[in-house]
N, C-alpha and C. Protein backbone atom coordinates (compact mmCIF):
# COMPACT_ATOMS: atom_id res chain seq x y z
N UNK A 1 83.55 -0.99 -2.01
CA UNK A 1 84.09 -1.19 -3.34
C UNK A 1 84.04 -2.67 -3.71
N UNK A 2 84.51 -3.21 -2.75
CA UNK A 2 84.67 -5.06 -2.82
C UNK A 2 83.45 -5.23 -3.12
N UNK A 3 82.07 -5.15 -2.66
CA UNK A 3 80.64 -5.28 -2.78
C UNK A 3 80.05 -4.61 -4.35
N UNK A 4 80.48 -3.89 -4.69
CA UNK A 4 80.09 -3.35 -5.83
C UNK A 4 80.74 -4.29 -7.11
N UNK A 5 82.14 -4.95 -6.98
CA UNK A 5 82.62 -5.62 -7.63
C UNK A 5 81.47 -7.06 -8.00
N UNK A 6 81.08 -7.19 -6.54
CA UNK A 6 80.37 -8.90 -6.56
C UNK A 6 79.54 -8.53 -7.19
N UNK A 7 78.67 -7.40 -7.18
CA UNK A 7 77.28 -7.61 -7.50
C UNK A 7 77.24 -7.35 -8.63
N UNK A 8 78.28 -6.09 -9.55
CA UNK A 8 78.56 -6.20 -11.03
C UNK A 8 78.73 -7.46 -11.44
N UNK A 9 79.58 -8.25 -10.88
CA UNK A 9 79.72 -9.96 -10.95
C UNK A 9 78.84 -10.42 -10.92
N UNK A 10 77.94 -10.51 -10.28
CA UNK A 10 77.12 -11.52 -10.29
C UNK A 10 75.88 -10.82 -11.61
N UNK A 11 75.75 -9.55 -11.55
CA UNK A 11 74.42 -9.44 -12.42
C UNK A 11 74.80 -9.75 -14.03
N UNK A 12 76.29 -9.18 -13.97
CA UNK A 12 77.08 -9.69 -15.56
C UNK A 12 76.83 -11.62 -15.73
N UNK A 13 76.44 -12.10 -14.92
CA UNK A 13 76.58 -13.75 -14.78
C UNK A 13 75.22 -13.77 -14.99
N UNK A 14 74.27 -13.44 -14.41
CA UNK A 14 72.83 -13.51 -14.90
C UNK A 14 72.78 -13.34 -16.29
N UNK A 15 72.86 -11.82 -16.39
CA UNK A 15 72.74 -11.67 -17.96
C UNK A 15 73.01 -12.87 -18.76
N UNK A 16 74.54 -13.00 -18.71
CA UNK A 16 75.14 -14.45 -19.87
C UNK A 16 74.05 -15.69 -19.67
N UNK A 17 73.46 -15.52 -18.14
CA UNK A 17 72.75 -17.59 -18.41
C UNK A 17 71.45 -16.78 -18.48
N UNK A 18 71.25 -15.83 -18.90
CA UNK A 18 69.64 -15.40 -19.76
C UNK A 18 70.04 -15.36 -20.74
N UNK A 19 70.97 -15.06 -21.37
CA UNK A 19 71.17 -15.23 -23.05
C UNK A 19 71.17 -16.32 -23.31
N UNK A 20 71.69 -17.20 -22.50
CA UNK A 20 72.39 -18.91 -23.11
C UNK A 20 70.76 -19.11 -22.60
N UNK A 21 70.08 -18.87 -21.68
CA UNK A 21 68.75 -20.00 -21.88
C UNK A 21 67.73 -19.38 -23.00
N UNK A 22 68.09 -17.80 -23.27
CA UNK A 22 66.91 -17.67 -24.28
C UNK A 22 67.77 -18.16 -25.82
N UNK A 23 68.82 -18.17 -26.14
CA UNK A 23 69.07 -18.79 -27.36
C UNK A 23 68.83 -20.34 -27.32
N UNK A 24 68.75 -21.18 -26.57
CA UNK A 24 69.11 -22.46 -26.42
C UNK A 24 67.63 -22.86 -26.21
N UNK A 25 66.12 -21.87 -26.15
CA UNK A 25 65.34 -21.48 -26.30
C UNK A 25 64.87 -21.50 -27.70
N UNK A 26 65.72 -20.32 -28.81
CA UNK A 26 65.66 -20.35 -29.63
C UNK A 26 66.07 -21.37 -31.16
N UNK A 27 67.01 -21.77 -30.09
CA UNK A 27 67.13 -23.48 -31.15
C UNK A 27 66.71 -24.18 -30.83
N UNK A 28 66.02 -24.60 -30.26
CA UNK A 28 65.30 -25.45 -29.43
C UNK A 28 63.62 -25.72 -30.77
N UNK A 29 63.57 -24.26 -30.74
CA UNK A 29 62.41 -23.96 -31.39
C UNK A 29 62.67 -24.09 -32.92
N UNK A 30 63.89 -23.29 -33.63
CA UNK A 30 64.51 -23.81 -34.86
C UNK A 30 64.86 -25.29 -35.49
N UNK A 31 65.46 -26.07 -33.94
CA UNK A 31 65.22 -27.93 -34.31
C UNK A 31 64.61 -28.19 -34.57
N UNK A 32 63.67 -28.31 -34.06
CA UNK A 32 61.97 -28.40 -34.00
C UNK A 32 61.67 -28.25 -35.33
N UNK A 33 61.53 -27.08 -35.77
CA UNK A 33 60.71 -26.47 -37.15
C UNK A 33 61.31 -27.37 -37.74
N UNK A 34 63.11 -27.47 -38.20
CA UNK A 34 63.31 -28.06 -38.96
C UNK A 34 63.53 -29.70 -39.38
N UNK A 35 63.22 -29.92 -38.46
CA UNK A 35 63.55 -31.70 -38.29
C UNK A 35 62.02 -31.97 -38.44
N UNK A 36 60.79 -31.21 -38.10
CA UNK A 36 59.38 -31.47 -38.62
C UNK A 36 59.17 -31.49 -40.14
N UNK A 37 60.11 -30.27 -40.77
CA UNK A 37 59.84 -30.34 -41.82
C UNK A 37 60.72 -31.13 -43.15
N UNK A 38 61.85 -31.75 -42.18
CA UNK A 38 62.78 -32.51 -42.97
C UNK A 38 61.61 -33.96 -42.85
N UNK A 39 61.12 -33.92 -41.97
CA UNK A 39 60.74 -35.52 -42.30
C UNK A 39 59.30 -35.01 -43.11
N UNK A 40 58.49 -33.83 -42.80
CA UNK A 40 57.23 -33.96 -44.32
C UNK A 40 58.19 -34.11 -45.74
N UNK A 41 59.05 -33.70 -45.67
CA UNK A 41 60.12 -33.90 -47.37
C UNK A 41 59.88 -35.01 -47.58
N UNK A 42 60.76 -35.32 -46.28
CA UNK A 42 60.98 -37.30 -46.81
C UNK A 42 59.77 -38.21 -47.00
N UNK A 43 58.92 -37.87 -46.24
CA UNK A 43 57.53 -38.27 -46.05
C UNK A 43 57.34 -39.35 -45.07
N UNK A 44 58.12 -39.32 -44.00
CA UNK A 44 58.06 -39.39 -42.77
C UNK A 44 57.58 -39.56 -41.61
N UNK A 45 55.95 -39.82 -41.72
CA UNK A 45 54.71 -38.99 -40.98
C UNK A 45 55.25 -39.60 -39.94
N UNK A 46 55.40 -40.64 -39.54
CA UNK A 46 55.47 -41.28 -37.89
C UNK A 46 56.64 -40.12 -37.45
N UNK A 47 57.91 -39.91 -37.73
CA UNK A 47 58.38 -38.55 -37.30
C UNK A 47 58.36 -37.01 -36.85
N UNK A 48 56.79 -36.75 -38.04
CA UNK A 48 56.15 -35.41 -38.07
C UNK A 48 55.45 -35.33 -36.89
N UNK A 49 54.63 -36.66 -37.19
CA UNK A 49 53.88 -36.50 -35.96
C UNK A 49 54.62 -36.67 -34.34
N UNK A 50 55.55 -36.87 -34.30
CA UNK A 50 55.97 -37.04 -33.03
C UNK A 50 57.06 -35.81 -32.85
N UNK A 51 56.55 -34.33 -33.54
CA UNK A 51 57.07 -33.26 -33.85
C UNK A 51 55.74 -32.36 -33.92
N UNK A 52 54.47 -33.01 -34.04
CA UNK A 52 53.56 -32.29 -33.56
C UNK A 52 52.49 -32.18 -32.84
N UNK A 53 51.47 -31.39 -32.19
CA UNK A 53 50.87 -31.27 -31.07
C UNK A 53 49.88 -32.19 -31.16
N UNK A 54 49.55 -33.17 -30.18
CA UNK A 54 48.62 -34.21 -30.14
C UNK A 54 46.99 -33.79 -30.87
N UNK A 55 46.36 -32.64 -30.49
CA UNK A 55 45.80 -32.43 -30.67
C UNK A 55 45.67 -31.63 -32.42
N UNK A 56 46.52 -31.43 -32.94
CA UNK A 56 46.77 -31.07 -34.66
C UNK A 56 47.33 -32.01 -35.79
N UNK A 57 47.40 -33.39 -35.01
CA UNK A 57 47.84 -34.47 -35.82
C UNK A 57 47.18 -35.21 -36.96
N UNK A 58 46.29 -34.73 -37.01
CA UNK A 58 45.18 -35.17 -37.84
C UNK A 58 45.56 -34.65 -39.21
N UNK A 59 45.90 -33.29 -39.11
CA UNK A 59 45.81 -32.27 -39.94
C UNK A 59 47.40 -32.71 -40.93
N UNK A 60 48.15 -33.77 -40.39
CA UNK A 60 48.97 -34.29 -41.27
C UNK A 60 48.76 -34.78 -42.33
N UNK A 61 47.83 -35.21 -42.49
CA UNK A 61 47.14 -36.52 -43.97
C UNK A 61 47.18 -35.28 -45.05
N UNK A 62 47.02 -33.92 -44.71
CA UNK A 62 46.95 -33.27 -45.35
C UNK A 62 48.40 -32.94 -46.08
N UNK A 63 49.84 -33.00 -45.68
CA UNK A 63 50.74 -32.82 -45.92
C UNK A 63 51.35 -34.29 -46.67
N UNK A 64 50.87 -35.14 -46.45
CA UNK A 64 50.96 -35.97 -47.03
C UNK A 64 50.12 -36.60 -48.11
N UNK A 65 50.17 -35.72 -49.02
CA UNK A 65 49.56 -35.86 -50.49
C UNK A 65 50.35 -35.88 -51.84
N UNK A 66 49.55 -36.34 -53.03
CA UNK A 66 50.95 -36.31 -54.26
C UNK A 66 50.49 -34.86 -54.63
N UNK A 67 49.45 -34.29 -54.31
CA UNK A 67 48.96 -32.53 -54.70
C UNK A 67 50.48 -31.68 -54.15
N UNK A 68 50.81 -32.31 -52.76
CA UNK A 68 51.86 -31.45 -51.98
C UNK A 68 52.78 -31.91 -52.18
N UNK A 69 53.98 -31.46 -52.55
CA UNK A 69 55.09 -31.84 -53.57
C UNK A 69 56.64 -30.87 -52.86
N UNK A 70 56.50 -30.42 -51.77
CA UNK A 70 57.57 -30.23 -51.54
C UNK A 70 59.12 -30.31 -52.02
N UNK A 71 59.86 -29.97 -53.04
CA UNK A 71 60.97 -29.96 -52.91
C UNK A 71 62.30 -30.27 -51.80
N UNK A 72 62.13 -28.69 -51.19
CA UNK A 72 62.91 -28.16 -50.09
C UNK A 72 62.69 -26.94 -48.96
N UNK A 73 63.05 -26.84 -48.23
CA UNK A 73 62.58 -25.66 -47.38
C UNK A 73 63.39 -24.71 -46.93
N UNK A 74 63.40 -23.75 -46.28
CA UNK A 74 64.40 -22.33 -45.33
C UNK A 74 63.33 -22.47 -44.29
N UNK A 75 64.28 -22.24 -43.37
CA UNK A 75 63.67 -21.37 -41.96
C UNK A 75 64.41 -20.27 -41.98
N UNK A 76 63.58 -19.05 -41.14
CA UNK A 76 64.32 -17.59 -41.27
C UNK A 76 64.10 -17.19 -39.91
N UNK A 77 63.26 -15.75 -39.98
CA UNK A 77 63.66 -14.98 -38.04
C UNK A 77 62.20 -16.61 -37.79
N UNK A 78 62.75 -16.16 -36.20
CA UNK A 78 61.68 -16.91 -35.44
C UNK A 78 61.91 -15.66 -34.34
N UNK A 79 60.46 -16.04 -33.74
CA UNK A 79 59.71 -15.01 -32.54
C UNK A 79 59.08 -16.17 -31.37
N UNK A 80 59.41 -15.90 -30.29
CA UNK A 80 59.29 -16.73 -29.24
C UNK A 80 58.47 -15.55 -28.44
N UNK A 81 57.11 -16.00 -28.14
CA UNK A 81 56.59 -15.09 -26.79
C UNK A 81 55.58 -16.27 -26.11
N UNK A 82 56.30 -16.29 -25.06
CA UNK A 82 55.78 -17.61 -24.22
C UNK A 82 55.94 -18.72 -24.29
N UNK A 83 54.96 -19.24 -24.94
CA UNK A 83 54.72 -20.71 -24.72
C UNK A 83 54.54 -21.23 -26.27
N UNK A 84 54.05 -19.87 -27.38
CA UNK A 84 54.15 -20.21 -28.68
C UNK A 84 55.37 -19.38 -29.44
N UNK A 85 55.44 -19.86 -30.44
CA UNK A 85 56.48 -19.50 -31.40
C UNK A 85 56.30 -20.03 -32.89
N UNK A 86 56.76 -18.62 -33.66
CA UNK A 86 56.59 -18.56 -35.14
C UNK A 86 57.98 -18.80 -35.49
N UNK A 87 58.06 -19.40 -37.12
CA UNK A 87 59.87 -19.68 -37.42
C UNK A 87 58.91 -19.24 -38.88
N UNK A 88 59.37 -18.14 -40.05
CA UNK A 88 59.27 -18.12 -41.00
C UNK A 88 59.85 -19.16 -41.84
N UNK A 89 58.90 -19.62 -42.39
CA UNK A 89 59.63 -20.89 -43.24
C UNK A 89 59.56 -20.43 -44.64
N UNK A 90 59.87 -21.04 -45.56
CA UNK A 90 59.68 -20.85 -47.27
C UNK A 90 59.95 -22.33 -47.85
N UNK A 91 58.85 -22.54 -48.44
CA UNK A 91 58.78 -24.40 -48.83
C UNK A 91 58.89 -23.88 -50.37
N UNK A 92 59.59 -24.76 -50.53
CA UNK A 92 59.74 -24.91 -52.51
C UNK A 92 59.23 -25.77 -53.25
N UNK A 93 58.27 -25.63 -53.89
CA UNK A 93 57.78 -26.89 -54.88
C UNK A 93 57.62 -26.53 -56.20
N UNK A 94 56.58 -26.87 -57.23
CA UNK A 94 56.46 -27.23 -58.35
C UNK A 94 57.57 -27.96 -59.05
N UNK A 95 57.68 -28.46 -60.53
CA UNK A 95 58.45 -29.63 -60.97
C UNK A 95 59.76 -29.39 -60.69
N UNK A 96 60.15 -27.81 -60.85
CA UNK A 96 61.73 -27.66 -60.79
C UNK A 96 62.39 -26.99 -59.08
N UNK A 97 61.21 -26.90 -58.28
CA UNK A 97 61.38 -26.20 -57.04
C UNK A 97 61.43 -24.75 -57.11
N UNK A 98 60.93 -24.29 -57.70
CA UNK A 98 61.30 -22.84 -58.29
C UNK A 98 59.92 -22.32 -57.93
N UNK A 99 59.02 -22.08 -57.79
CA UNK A 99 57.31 -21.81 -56.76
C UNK A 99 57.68 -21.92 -55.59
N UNK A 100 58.33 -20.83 -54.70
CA UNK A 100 58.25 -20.17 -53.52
C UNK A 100 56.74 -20.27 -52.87
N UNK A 101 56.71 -20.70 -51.45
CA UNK A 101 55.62 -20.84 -50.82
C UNK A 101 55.93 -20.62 -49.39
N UNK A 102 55.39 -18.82 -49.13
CA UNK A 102 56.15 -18.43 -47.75
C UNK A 102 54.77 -19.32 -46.65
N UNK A 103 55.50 -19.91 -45.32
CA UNK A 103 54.85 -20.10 -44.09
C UNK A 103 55.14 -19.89 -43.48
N UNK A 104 54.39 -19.91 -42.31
CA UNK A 104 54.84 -19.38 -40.46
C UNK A 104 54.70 -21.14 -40.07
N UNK A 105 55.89 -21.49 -39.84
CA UNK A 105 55.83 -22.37 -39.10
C UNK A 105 55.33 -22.36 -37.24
N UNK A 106 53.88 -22.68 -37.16
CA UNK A 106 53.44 -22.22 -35.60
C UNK A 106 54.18 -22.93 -34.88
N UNK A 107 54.58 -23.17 -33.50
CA UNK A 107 55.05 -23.99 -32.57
C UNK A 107 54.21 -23.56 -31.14
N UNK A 108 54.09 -24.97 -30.41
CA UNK A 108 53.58 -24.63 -29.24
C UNK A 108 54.15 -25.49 -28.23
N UNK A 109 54.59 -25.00 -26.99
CA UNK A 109 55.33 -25.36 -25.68
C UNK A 109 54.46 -26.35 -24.78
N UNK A 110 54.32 -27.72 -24.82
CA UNK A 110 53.74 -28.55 -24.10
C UNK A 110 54.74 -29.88 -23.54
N UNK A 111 54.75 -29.92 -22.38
CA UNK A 111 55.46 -30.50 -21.45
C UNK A 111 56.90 -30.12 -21.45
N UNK A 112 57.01 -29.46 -21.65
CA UNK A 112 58.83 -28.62 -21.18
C UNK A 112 59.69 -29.48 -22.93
N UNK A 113 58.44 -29.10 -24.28
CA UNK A 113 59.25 -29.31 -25.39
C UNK A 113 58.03 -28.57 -26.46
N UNK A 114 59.19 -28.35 -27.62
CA UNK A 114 58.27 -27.93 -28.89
C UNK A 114 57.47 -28.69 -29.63
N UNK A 115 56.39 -28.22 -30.07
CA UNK A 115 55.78 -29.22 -31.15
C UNK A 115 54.82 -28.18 -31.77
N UNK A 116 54.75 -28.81 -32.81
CA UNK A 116 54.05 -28.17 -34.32
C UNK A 116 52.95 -28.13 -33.94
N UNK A 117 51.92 -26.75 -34.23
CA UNK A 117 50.66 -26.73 -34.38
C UNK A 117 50.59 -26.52 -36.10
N UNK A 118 50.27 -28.23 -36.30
CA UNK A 118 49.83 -28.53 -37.71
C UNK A 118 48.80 -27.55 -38.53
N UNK A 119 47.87 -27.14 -37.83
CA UNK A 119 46.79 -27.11 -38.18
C UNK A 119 46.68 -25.04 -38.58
N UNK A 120 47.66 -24.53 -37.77
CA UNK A 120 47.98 -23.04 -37.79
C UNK A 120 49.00 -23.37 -38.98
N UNK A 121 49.75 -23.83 -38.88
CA UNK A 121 50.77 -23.38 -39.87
C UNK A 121 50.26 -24.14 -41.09
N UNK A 122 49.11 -24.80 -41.74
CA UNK A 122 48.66 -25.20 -42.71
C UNK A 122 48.05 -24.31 -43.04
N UNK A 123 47.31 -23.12 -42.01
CA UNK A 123 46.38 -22.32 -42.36
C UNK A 123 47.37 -20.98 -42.85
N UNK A 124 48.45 -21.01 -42.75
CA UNK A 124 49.27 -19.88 -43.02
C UNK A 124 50.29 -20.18 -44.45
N UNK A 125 49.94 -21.66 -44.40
CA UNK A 125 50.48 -22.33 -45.81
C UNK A 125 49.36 -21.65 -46.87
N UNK A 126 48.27 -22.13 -46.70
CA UNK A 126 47.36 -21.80 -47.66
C UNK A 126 47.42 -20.45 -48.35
N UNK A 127 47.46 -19.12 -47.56
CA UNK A 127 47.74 -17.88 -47.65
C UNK A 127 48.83 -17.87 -48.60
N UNK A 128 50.09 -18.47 -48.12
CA UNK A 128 51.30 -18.81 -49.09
C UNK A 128 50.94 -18.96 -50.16
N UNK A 129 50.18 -19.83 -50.26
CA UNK A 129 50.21 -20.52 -51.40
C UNK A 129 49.28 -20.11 -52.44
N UNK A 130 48.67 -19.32 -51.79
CA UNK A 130 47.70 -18.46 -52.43
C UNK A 130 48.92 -17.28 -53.58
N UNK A 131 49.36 -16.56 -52.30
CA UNK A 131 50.12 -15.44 -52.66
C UNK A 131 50.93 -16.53 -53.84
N UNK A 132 51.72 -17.08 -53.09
CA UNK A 132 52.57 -17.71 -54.61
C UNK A 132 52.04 -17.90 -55.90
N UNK A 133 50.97 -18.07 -56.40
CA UNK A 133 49.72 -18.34 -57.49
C UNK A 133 49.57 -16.90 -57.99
N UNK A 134 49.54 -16.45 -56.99
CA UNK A 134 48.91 -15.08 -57.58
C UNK A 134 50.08 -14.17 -58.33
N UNK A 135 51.27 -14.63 -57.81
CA UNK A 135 52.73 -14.01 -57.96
C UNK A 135 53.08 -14.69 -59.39
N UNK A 136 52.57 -16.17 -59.97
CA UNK A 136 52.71 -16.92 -60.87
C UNK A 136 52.21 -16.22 -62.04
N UNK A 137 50.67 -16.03 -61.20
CA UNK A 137 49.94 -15.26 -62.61
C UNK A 137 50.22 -14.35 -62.73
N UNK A 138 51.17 -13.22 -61.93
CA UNK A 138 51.06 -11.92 -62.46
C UNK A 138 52.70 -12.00 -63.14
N UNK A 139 53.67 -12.78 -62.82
CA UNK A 139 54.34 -13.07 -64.24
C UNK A 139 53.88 -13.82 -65.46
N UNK A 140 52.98 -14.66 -65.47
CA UNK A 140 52.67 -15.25 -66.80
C UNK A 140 52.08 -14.00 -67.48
N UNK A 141 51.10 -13.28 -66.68
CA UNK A 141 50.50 -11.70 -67.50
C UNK A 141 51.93 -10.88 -67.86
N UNK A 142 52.49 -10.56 -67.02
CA UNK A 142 53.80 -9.59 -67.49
C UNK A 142 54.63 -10.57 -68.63
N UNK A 143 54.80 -11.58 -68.70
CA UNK A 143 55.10 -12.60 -69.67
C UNK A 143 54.21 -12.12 -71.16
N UNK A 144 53.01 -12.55 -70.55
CA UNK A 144 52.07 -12.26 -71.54
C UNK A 144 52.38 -10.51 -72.20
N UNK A 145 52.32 -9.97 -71.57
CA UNK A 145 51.93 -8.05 -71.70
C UNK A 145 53.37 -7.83 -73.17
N UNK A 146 54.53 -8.38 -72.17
CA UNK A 146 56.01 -8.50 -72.78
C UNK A 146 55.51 -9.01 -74.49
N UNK A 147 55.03 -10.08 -74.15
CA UNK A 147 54.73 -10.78 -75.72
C UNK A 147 53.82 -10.02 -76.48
N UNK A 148 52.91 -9.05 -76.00
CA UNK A 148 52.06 -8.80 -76.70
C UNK A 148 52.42 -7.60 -77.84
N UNK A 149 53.01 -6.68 -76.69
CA UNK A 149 54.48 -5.62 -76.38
C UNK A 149 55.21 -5.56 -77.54
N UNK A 150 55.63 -7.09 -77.96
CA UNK A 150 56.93 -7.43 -79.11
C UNK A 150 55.97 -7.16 -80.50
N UNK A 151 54.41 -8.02 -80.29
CA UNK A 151 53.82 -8.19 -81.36
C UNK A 151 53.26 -6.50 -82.19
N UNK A 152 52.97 -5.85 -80.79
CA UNK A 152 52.53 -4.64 -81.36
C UNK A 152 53.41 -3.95 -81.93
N UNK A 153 54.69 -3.64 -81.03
CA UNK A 153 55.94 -2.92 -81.73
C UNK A 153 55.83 -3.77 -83.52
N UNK A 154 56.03 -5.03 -83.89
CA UNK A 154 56.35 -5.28 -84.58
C UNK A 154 55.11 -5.03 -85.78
N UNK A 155 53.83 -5.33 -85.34
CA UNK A 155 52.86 -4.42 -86.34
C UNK A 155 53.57 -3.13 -86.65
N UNK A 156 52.95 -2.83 -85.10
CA UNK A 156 53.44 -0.85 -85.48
C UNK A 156 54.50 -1.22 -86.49
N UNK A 157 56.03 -0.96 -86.70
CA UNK A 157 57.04 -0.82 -87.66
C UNK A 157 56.46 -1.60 -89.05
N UNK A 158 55.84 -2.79 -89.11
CA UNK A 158 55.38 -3.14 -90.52
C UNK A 158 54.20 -1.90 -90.93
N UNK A 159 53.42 -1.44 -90.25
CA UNK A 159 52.38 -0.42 -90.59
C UNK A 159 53.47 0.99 -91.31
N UNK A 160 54.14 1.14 -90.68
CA UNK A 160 54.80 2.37 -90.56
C UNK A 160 55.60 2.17 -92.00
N UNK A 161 56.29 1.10 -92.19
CA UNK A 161 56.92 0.87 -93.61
C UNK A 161 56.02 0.82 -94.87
N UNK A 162 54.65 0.36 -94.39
CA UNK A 162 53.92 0.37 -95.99
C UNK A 162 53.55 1.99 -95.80
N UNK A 163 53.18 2.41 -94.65
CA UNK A 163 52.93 4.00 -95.48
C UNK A 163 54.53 4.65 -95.34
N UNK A 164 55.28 4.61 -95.32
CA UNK A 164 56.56 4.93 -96.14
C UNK A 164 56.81 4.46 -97.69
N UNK A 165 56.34 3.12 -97.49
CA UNK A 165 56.29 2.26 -98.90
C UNK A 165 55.19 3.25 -99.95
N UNK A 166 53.83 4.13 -99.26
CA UNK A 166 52.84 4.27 -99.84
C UNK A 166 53.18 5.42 -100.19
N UNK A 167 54.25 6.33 -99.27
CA UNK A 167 54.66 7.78 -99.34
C UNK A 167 55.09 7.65 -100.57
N UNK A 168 56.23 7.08 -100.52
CA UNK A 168 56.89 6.93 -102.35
C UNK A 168 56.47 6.69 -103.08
N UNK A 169 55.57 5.85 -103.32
CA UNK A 169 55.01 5.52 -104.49
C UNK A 169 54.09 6.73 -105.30
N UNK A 170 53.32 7.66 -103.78
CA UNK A 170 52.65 8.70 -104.40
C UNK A 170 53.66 9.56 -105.04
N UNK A 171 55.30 9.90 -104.55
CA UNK A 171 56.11 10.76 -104.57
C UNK A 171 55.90 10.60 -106.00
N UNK A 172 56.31 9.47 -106.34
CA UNK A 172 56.88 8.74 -107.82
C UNK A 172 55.69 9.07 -108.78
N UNK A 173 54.74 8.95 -108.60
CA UNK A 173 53.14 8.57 -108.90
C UNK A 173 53.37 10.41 -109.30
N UNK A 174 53.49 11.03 -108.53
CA UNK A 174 53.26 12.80 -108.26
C UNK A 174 54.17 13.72 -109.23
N UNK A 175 55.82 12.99 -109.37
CA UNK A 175 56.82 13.47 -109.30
C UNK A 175 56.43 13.23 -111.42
N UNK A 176 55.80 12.30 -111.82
CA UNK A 176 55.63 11.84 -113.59
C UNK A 176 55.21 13.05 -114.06
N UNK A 177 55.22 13.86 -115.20
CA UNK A 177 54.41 14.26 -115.72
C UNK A 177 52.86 13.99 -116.43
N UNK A 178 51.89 14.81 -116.51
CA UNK A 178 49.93 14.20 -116.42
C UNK A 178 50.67 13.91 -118.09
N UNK A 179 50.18 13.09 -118.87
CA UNK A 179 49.79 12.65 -119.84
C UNK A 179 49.24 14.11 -120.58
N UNK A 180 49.69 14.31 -121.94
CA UNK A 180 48.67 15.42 -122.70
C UNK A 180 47.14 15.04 -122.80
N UNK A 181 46.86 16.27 -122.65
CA UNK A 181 45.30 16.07 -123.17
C UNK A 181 44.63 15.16 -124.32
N UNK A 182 43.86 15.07 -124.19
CA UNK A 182 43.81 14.24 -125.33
C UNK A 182 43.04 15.17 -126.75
N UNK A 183 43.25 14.51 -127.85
CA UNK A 183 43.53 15.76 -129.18
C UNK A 183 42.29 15.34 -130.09
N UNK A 184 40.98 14.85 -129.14
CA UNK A 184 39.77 15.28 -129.92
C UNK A 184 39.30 16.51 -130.25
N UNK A 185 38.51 16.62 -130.94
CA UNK A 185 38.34 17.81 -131.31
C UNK A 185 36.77 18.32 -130.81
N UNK A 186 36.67 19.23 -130.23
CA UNK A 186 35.02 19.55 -129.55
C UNK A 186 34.39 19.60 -130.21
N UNK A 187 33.15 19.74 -130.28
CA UNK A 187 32.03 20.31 -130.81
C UNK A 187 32.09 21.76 -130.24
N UNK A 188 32.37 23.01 -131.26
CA UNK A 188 32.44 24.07 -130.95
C UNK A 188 31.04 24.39 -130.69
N UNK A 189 30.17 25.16 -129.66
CA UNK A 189 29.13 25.69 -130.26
C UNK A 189 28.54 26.73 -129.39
N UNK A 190 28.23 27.86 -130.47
CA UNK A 190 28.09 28.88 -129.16
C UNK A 190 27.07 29.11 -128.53
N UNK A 191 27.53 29.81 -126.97
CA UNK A 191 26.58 29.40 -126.39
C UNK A 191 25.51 30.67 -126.29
């Protein structure tokens, strides 16, 4: 009985320091994302880069443009399998921050720490940013459709009132008595 106690003990003690190392794991990987992407905000690069993988650093010059306009960002789920890891991000730009631009922030495990693979998660920006455009135009069209929508209704009902307008007038036009004949006199002649 005493033996069954320890070893429930002890495997209940494993469990807890596998949770505490895979969460501490998982923020580990969430710091990361977000302290990379607090300093592209600020514009930061000596920071970014020392947040991302030696070999994808290049691919910063790219984040550092007046084209890329960042606002603000979210991180959401992240997925850890191995040595890489995804953190869903969502970057906000255009003038008012209001153009949603979903990314996978990539991460990769080199020397017992996280760092950004620049060059994946630019390529998953693009996609974003695609989709976001495309999400733009298909409200400016539903914008558009809406407006067009108002203009037709509003023909239609002006159409609809002149032939109401046109109904009456024949009513009125219909409703007079014809004028008498008129009181020449024929040429009788037989035929």
């Amino acid at each position: 009985m005493q033996r069954w106690r320890f070893w429930l003990t002890a495997f209940g003690v494993l469990l807890l320091l596998q949770g505490c190392f895979l969460s501490s794991e998982e923020q580990q990987v969430r710091e990361t994302a977000d302290r990379f992407w607090q300093a592209v905000l600020a514009g930061d690069m000596e920071q970014a880069k020392s947040l991302a993988s030696w070999d994808t650093v290049q691919y910063l010059r790219y984040l550092h443009q007046q084209d890329f306009t960042p606002q603000r960002f979210e991180t959401g789920e992240l997925k850890v399998d191995g040595d890489t890891a995804e953190v869903a991000t969502v970057l906000y730009g255009g003038d008012r921050g209001e153009m949603a631009i979903p990314v996978r922030t990539v991460l990769v495990r080199r020397d017992k720490a996280w760092q950004v693979d620049v060059r994946q998660s630019l390529g998953s920006m693009v996609n974003g940013a695609m989709g976001a455009v495309v999400n733009q135009l298909n409200d400016l069209v539903q914008q558009g459709l809406k407006g067009l929508d108002e203009s037709l209704s509003k023909g239609i009902q002006g159409l609809g009132q002149s032939l109401q307008d046109g109904m009456k007038q024949l009513e009125e036009d219909l409703s007079r008595p014809l004028p008498p004949p008129s009181s020449e006199k024929r040429d009788q002649k037989p035929i």
